[in-house]
Protein backbone atom coordinates (compact mmCIF):
# COMPACT_ATOMS: atom_id res chain seq x y z
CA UNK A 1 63.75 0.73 299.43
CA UNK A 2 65.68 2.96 301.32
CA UNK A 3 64.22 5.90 300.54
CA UNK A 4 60.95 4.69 301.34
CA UNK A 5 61.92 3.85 304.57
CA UNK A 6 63.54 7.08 304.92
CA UNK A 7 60.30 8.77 303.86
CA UNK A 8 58.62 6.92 306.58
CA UNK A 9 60.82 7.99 309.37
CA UNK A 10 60.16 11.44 308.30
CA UNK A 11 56.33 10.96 308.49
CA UNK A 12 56.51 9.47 312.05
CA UNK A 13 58.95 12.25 313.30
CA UNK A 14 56.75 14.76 311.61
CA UNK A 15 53.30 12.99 313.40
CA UNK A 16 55.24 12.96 316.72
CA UNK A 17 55.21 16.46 316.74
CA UNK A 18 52.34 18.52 319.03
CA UNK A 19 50.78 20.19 317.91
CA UNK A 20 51.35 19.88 314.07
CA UNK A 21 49.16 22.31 312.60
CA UNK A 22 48.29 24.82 315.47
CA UNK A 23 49.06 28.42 314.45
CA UNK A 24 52.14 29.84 316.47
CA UNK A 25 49.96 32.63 318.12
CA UNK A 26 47.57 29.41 319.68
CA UNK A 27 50.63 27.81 320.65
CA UNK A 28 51.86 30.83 322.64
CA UNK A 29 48.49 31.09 324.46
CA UNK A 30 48.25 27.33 324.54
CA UNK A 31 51.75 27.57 326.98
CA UNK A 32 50.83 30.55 328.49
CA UNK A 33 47.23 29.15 330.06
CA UNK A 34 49.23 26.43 330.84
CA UNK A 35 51.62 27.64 332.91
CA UNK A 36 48.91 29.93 334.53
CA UNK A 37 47.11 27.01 335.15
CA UNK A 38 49.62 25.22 337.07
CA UNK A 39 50.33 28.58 339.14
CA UNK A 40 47.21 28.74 339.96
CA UNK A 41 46.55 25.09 340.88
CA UNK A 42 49.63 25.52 343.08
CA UNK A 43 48.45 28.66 344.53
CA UNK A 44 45.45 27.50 345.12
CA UNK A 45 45.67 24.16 346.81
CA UNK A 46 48.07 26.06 349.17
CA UNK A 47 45.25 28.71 349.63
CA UNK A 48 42.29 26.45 349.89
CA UNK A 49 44.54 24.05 352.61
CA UNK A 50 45.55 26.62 354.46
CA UNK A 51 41.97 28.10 354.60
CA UNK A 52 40.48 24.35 355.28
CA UNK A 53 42.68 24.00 358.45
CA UNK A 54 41.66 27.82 359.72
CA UNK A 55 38.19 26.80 359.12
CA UNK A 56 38.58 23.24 361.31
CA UNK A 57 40.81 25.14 363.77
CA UNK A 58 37.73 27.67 364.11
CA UNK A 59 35.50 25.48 364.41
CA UNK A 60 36.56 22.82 367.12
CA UNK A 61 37.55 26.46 369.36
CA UNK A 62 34.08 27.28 368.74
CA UNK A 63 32.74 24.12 369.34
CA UNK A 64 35.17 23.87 372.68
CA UNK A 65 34.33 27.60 373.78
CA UNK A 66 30.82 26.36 373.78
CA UNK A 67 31.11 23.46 376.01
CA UNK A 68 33.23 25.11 378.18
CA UNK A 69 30.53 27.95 379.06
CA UNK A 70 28.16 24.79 379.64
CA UNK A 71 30.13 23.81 381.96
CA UNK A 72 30.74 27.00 383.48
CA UNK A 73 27.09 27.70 383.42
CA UNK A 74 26.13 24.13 385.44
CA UNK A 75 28.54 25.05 387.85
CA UNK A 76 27.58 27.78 388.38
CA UNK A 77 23.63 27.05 388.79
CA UNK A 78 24.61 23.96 391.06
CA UNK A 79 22.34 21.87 387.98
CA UNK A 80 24.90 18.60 388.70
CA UNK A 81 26.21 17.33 392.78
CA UNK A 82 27.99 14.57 393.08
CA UNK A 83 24.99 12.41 394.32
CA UNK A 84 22.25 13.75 391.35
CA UNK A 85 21.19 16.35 388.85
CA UNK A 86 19.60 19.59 390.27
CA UNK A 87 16.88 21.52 388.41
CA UNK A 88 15.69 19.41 385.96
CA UNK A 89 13.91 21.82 384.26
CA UNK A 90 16.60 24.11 384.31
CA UNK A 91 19.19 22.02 383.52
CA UNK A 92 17.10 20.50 380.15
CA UNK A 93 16.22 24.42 379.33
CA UNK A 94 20.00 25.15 379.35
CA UNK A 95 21.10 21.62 377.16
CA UNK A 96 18.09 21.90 374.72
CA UNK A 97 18.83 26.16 374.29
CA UNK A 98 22.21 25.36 372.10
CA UNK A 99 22.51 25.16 368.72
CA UNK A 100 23.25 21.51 368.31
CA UNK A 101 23.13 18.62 370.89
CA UNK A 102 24.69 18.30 374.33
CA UNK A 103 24.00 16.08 377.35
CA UNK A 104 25.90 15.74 380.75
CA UNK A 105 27.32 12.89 382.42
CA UNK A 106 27.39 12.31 386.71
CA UNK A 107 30.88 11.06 387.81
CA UNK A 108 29.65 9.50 390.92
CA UNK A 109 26.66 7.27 389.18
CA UNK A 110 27.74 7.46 385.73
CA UNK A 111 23.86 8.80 384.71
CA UNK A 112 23.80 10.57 381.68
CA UNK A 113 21.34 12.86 381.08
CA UNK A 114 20.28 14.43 377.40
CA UNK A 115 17.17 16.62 376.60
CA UNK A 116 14.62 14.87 374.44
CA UNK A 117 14.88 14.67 370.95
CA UNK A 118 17.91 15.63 370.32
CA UNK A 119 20.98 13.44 368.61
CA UNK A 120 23.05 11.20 370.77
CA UNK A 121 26.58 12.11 371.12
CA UNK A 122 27.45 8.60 371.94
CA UNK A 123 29.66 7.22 374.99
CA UNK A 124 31.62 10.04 376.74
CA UNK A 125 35.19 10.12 375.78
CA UNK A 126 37.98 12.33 377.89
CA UNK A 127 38.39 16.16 377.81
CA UNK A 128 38.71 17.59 374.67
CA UNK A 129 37.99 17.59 371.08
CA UNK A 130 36.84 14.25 369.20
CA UNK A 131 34.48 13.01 366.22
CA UNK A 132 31.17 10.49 366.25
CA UNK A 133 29.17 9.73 363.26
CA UNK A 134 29.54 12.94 361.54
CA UNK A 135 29.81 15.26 364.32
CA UNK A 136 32.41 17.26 366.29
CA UNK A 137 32.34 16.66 369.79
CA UNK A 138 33.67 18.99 372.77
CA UNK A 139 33.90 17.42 376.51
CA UNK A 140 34.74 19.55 379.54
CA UNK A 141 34.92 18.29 382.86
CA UNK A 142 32.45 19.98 385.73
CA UNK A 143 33.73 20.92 388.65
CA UNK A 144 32.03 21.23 392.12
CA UNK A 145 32.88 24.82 392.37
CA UNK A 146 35.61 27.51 391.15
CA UNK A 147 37.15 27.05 394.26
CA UNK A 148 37.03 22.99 394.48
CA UNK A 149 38.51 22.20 391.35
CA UNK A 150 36.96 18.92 392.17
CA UNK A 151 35.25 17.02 388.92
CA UNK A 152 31.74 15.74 389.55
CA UNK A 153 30.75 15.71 385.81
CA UNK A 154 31.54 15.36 382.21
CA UNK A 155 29.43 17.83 379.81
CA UNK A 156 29.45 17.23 375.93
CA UNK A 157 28.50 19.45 373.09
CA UNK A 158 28.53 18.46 369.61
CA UNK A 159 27.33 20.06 366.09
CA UNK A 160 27.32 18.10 362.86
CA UNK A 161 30.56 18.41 360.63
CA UNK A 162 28.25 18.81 357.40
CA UNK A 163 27.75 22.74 357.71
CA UNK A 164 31.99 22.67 358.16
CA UNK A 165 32.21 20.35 355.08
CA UNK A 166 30.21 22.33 353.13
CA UNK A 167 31.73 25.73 353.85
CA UNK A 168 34.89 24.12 352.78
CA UNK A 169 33.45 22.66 349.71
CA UNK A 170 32.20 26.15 348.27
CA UNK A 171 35.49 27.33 348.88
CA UNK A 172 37.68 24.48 347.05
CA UNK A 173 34.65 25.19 344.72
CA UNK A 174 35.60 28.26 344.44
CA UNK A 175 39.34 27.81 344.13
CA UNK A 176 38.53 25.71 341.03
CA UNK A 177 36.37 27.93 339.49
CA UNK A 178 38.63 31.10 339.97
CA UNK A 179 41.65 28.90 338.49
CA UNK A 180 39.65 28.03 335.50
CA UNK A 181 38.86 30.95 335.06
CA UNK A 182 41.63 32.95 335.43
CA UNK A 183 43.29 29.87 332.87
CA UNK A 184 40.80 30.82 330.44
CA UNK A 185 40.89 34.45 330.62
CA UNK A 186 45.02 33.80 330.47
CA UNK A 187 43.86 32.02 327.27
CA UNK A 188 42.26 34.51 325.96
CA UNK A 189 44.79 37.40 327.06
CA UNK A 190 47.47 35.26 325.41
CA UNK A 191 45.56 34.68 322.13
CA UNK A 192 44.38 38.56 321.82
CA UNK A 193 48.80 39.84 322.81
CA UNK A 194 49.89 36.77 320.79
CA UNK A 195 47.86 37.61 317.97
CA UNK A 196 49.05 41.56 318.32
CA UNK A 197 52.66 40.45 318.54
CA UNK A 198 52.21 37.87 315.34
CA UNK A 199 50.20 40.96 313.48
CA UNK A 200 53.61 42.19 312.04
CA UNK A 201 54.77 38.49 311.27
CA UNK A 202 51.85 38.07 309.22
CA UNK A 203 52.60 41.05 307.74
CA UNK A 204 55.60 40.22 306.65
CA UNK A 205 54.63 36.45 305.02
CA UNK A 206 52.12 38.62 303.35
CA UNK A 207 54.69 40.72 301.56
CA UNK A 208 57.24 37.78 301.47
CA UNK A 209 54.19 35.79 299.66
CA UNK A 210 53.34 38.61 297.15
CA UNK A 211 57.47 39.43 296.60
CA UNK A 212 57.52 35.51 295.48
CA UNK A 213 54.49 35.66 293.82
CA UNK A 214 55.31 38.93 291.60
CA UNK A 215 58.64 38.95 292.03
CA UNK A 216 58.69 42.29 292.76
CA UNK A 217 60.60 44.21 296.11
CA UNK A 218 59.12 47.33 295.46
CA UNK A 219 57.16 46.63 298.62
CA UNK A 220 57.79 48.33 301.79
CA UNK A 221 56.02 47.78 305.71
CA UNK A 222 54.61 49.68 307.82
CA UNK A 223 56.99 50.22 311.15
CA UNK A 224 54.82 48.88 314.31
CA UNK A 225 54.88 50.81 317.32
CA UNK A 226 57.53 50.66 320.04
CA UNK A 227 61.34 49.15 319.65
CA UNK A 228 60.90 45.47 320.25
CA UNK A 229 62.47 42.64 318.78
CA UNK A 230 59.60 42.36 315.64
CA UNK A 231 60.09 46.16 315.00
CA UNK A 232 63.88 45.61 314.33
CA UNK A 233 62.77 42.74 312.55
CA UNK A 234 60.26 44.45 310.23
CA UNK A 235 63.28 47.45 310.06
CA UNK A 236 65.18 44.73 308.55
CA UNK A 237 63.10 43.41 306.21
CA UNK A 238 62.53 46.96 304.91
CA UNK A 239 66.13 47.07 304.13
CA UNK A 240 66.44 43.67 302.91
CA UNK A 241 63.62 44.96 300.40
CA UNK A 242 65.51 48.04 300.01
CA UNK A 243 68.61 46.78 299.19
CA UNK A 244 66.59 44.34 296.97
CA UNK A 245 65.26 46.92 294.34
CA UNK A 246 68.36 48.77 294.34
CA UNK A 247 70.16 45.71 293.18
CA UNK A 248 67.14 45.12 290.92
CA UNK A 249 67.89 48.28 289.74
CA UNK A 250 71.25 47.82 289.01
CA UNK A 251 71.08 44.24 287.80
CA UNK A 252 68.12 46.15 285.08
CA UNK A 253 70.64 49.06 284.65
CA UNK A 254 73.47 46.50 284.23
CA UNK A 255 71.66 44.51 282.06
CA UNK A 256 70.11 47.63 279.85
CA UNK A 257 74.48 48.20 279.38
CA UNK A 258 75.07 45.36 278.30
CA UNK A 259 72.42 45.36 275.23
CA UNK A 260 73.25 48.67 274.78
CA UNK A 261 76.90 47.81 274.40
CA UNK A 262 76.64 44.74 272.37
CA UNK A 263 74.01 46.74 269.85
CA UNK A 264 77.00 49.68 269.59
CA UNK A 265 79.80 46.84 269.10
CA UNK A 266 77.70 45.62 266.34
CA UNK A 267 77.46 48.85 265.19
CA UNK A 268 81.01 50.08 265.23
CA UNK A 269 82.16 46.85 263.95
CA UNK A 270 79.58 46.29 261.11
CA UNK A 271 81.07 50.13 259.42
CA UNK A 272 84.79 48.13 259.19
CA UNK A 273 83.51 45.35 257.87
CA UNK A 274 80.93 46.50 255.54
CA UNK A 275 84.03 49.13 254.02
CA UNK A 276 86.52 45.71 254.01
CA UNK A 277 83.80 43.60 252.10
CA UNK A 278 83.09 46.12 249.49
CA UNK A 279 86.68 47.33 249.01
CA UNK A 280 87.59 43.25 248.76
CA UNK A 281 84.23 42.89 246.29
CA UNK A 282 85.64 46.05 244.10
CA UNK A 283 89.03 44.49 244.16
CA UNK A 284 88.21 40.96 243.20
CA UNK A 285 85.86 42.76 240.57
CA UNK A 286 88.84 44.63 239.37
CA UNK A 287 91.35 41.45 239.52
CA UNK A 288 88.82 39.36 237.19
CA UNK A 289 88.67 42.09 234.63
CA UNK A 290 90.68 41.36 231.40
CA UNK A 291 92.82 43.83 230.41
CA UNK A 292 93.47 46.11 233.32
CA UNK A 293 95.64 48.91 233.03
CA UNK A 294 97.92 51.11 235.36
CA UNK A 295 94.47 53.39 236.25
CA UNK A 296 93.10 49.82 237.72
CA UNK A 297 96.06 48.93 239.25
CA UNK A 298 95.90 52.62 241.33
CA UNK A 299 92.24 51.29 242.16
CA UNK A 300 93.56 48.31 243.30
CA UNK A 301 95.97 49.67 245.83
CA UNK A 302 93.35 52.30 247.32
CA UNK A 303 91.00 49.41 247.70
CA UNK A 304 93.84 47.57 249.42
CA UNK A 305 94.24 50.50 251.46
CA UNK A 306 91.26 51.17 252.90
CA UNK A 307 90.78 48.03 253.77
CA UNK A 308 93.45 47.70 255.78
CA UNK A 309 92.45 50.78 256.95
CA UNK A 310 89.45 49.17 258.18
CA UNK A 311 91.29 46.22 259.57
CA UNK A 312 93.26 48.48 261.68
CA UNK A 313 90.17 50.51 263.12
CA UNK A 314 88.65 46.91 263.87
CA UNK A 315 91.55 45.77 265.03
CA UNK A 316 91.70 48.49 267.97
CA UNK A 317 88.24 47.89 268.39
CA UNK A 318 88.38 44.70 269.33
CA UNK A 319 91.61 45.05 271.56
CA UNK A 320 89.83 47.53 273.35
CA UNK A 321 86.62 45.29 273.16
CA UNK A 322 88.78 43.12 275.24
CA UNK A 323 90.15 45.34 277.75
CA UNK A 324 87.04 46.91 278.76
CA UNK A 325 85.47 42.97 278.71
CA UNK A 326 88.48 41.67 280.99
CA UNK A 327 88.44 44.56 283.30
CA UNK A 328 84.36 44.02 283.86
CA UNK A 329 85.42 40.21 284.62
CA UNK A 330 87.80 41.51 287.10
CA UNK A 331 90.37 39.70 284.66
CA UNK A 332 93.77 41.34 286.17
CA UNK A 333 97.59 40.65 286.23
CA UNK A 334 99.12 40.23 289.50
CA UNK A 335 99.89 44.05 290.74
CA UNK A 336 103.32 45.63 290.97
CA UNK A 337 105.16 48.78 291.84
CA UNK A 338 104.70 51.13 289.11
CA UNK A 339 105.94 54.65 289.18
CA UNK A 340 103.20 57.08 287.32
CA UNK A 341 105.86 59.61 286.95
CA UNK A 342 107.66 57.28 284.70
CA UNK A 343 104.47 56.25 283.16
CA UNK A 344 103.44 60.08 281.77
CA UNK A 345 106.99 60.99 280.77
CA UNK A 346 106.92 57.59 278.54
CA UNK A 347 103.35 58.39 277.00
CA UNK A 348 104.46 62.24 276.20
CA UNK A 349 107.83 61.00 274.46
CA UNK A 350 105.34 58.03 272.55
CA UNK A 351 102.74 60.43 271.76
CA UNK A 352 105.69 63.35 270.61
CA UNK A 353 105.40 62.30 266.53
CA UNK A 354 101.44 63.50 266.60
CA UNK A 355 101.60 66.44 269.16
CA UNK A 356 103.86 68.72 267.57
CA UNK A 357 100.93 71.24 267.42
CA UNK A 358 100.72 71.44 271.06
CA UNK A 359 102.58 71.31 274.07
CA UNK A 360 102.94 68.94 276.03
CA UNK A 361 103.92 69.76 279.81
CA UNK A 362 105.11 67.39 282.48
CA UNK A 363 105.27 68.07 286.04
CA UNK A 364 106.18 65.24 287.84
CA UNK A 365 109.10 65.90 290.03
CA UNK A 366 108.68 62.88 292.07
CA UNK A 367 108.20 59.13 292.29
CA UNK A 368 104.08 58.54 292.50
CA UNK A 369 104.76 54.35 292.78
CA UNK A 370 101.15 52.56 292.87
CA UNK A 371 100.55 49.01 292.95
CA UNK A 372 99.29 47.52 289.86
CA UNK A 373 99.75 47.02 286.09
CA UNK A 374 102.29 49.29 283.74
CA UNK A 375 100.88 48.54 280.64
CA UNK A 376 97.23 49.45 281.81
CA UNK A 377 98.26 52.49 283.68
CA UNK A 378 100.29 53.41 280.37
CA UNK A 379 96.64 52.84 278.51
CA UNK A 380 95.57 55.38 281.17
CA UNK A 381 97.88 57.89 280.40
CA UNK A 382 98.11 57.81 276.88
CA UNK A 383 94.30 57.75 276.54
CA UNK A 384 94.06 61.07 278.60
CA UNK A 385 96.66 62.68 276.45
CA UNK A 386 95.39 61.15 273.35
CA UNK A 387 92.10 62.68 274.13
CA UNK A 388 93.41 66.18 274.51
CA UNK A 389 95.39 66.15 271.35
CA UNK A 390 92.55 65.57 269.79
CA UNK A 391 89.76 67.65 270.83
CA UNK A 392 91.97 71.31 271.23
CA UNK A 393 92.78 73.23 268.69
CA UNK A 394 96.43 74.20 267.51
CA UNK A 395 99.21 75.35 270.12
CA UNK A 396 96.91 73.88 273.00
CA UNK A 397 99.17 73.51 276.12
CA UNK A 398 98.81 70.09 277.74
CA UNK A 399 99.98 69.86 281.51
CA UNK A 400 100.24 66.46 283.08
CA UNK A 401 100.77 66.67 287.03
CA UNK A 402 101.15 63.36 289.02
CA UNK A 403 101.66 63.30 292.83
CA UNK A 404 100.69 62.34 295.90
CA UNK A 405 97.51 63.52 297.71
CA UNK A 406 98.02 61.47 301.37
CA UNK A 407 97.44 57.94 300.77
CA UNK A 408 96.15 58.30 297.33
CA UNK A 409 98.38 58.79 293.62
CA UNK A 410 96.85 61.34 291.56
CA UNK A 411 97.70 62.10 287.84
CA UNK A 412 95.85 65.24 285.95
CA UNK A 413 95.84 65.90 282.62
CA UNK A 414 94.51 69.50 282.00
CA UNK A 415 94.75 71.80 278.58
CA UNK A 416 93.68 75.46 277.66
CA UNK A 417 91.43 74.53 275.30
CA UNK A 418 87.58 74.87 274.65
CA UNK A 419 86.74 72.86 277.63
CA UNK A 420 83.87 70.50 277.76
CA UNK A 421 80.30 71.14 278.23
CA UNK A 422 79.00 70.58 282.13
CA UNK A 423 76.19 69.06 280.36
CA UNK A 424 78.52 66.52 278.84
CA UNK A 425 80.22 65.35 282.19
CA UNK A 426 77.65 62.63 283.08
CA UNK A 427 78.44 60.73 280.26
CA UNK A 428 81.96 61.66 279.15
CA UNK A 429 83.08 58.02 280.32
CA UNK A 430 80.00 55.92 278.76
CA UNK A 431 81.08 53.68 276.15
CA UNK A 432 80.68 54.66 272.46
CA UNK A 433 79.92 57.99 273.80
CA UNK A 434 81.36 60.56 271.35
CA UNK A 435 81.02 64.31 272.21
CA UNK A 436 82.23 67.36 269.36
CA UNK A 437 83.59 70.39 270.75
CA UNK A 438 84.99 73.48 268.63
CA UNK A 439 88.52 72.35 269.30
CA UNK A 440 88.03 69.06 267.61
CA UNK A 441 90.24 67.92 264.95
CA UNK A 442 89.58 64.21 264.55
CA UNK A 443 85.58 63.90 263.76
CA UNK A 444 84.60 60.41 263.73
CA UNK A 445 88.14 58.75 263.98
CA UNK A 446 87.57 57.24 267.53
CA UNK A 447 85.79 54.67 268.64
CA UNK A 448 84.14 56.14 272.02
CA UNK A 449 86.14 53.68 273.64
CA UNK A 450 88.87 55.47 275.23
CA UNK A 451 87.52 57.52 277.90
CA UNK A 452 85.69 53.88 278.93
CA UNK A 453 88.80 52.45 279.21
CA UNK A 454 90.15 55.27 281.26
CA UNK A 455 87.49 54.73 283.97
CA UNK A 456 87.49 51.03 283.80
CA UNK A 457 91.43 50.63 284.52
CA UNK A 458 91.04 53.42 287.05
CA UNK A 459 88.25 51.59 288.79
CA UNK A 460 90.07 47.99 288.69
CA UNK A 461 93.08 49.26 290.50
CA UNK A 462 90.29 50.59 293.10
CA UNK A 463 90.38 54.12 292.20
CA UNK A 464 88.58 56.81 290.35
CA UNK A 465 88.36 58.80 287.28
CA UNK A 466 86.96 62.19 287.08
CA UNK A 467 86.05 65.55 284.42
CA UNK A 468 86.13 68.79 285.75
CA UNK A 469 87.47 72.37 284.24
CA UNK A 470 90.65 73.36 284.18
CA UNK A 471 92.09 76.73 285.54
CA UNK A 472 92.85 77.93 282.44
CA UNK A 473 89.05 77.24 281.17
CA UNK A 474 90.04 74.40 279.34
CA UNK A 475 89.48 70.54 280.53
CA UNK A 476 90.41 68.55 283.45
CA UNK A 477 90.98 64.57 283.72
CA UNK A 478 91.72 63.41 287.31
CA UNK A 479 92.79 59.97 288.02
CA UNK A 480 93.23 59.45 291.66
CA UNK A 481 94.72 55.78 292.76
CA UNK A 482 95.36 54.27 296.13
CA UNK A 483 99.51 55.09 296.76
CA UNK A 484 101.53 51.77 297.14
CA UNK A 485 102.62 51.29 300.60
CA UNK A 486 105.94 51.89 302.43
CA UNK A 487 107.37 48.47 300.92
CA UNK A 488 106.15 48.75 297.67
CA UNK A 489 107.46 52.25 297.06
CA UNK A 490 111.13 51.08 298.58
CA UNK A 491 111.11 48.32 295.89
């Protein structure tokens, strides 16, 4: 019940909305006219009253000038005396001759007199400017003469308001039509620019749609013209898609590792366990046969041999298995001051029993103290000199150097030897990666692992490992570490 109710709510906030399904580019020229349109109403009721009241203001002093030369003219011509009208004729050529009606009114008698057929004005009013039946009127008093500013008559003009009414209607008329006009080419201006602007939107739910349809970000837009907001937003989709296939790439790549890893594991671990099973099949076979003698017994103990032989090698395998699987997890003790000094002179006295063909040189005259694990840094270390043991030949000389470089710990391991192939560098530190130089004297006892491990450690305590050449010709390991700071090192 609730949720249906909910559901409703969301229906009736949804219909409240206007408009619902209007395209964003008819919205923008929907508020654009608009707002045009009420400029241009504004503007043009201001316009159209300010040229109504010029209009009426020009036409009453028109209207007024007229009458006034009327009366000017009368007075002039001696048409009006205080007692009666003068030349008749004259006087009804002159009223009848304007463009309109007018008619003059005696003072003395109160006779008005207006030319034939023409429209009646009405009663006189006073002086000035006034309205009857549809007409504007204009009275101005007559005077006896210039001189004798003495009134003896009232003359009236008048014209009909309809020629001023329409005037003013073509010209609201024409307001209206110029606002809705200019509203609808504002319309159309903002539909056309909208739809320009939006072009590069559309664009980009076009490749948005096709990245979720193929799931693919190998897409990339073309940049739009100018620096505007949508350009730095179509910038930055390009390297949101950018940065999309690269980790595409890497997730593949990472992925690719990992299948190529677990098929090697299986690999390297099937050879152990194939070797155990057969060696424990020989020796059961051996055990169940009556009558064994001292020559069985001998095959006994090889068989027990090699397989622990085998267990051993597996054994390492999986311990190192687990290293390189815990360092890839980010797995990690909690880091402390370790001295990689220390760490080398340990691993050359460890490694003294199998090096006594070679030399083993350390220079480390001073405290290199890093922050992070001993025993993993020792793996480091011994690996590196492992390594060298094995691939140089008899009376190799084996120089480990650790110091500091700035604000980074570095420990080499260099040797005379054979070297290593440039060739081989890209993928000296791949796992079960297993290269054969001339120096080698341990063909197909490792397990590929232990140059992995080197770079793995090395990475987890945020550094790197490196292969390079050696100034004597031979090979170079670098391991370079961030240095502990101030507090650390004191400790």
């Amino acid at each position: 019940m609730a949720r249906a109710e909910t559901s409703l709510l969301n229906r009736m906030r949804r219909s409240r909305k206007w408009p619902p399904h209007w395209p964003i580019q008819w919205k923008l020229a929907a508020v654009s006219s608009s707002i045009t349109f009420v400029i241009l109403v504004a503007f043009g009721l201001a316009v159209g009253q300010i040229t109504t009241n010029q209009l009426r203001e020009n036409y009453a002093a028109d209207t007024e000038a007229k009458v006034n030369e009327l009366a000017a003219e009368i007075r002039d011509r001696d048409l009006i005396t205080p007692a009666y009208f003068g030349d008749e004729a004259m006087l009804n050529n002159l009223l009848a001759s304007v463009n309109g009606s007018a008619d003059i009114t005696s003072l003395a008698n109160g006779i008005r007199y207006r030319p034939p057929n023409t429209h009646d004005l009405g009663a006189p009013t006073s002086p000035g400017i006034s309205t009857s039946e549809g007409w504007q009127v204009a009275t101005a008093v007559v005077t006896q003469s210039p001189t004798e500013p003495y009134a003896i008559g009232l003359v009236r003009y008048g014209r009909p308001m309809d020629r001023l009414d329409a005037s003013i209607g073509r010209i609201w008329i024409s307001i209206l039509a110029g606002t809705l006009g200019a509203t609808l080419l504002a319309a159309m201006g903002g539909v056309i620019l909208s739809r320009r602007a939006m072009r590069p939107i559309s664009s980009l739910t076009s490749a948005a749609g096709q990245i979720a349809r193929t799931r693919d970000p190998e897409v990339t837009l073309a940049e739009p013209e100018g620096d505007d907001e949508v350009a730095e937003l179509t910038r930055t989709f390009n390297d949101m898609l950018h940065e999309l296939s690269i980790a595409r790439e890497e997730r593949e790549q990472s992925l690719e590792r990992q299948r190529e890893f677990v098929a090697d594991a299986s690999h390297e671990l099937r050879t152990p366990l194939t070797s155990v099973l057969a060696n424990l099949e020989l020796l059961d076979d051996s055990l169940r046969r009556p009558g064994s003698g001292n020559g069985d017994r001998e095959f006994q103990i090889d068989s027990v041999k090699s397989a622990l032989r085998s267990s051993e090698r597996m054994t390492r395998l999986v311990a190192d298995l687990q290293l390189l699987a815990k360092a890839d997890a980010g797995h990690t003790r909690d880091p402390a001051p370790c001295d990689l000094s220390e760490i080398a002179g340990n691993v050359a006295s460890e490694l003294d029993p199998i090096s006594d063909e070679h030399e083993v040189v350390i220079d480390a005259p001073d405290p290199v103290v890093v922050s992070g694990n001993a025993d993993e840094l020792h793996r480091v270390i011994l690996n590196l000199i492992d390594n060298a043991i094995r691939h140089t030949p008899p009376g190799s000389t084996i120089t480990v150097t650790s110091r500091l470089d700035g604000d980074m710990a570095e420990v080499r391991v260099e040797d005379d030897g054979p070297g290593i192939p440039e060739e081989m560098w890209p993928t000296i530190f791949d796992r079960f990666v297993r290269h054969h130089g001339p120096g080698d004297r341990a063909k197909g006892k490792g397990t590929g692992l232990g140059l992995s491990i080197v770079r793995v450690i090395s990475r987890s305590h945020g550094g790197t490992a490196t292969v390079g050449k050696s100034g004597a010709g031979g090979a170079a390991f670098v391991v370079r570490i961030p240095a502990a700071r101030a507090e650390f090192a004191v400790a």
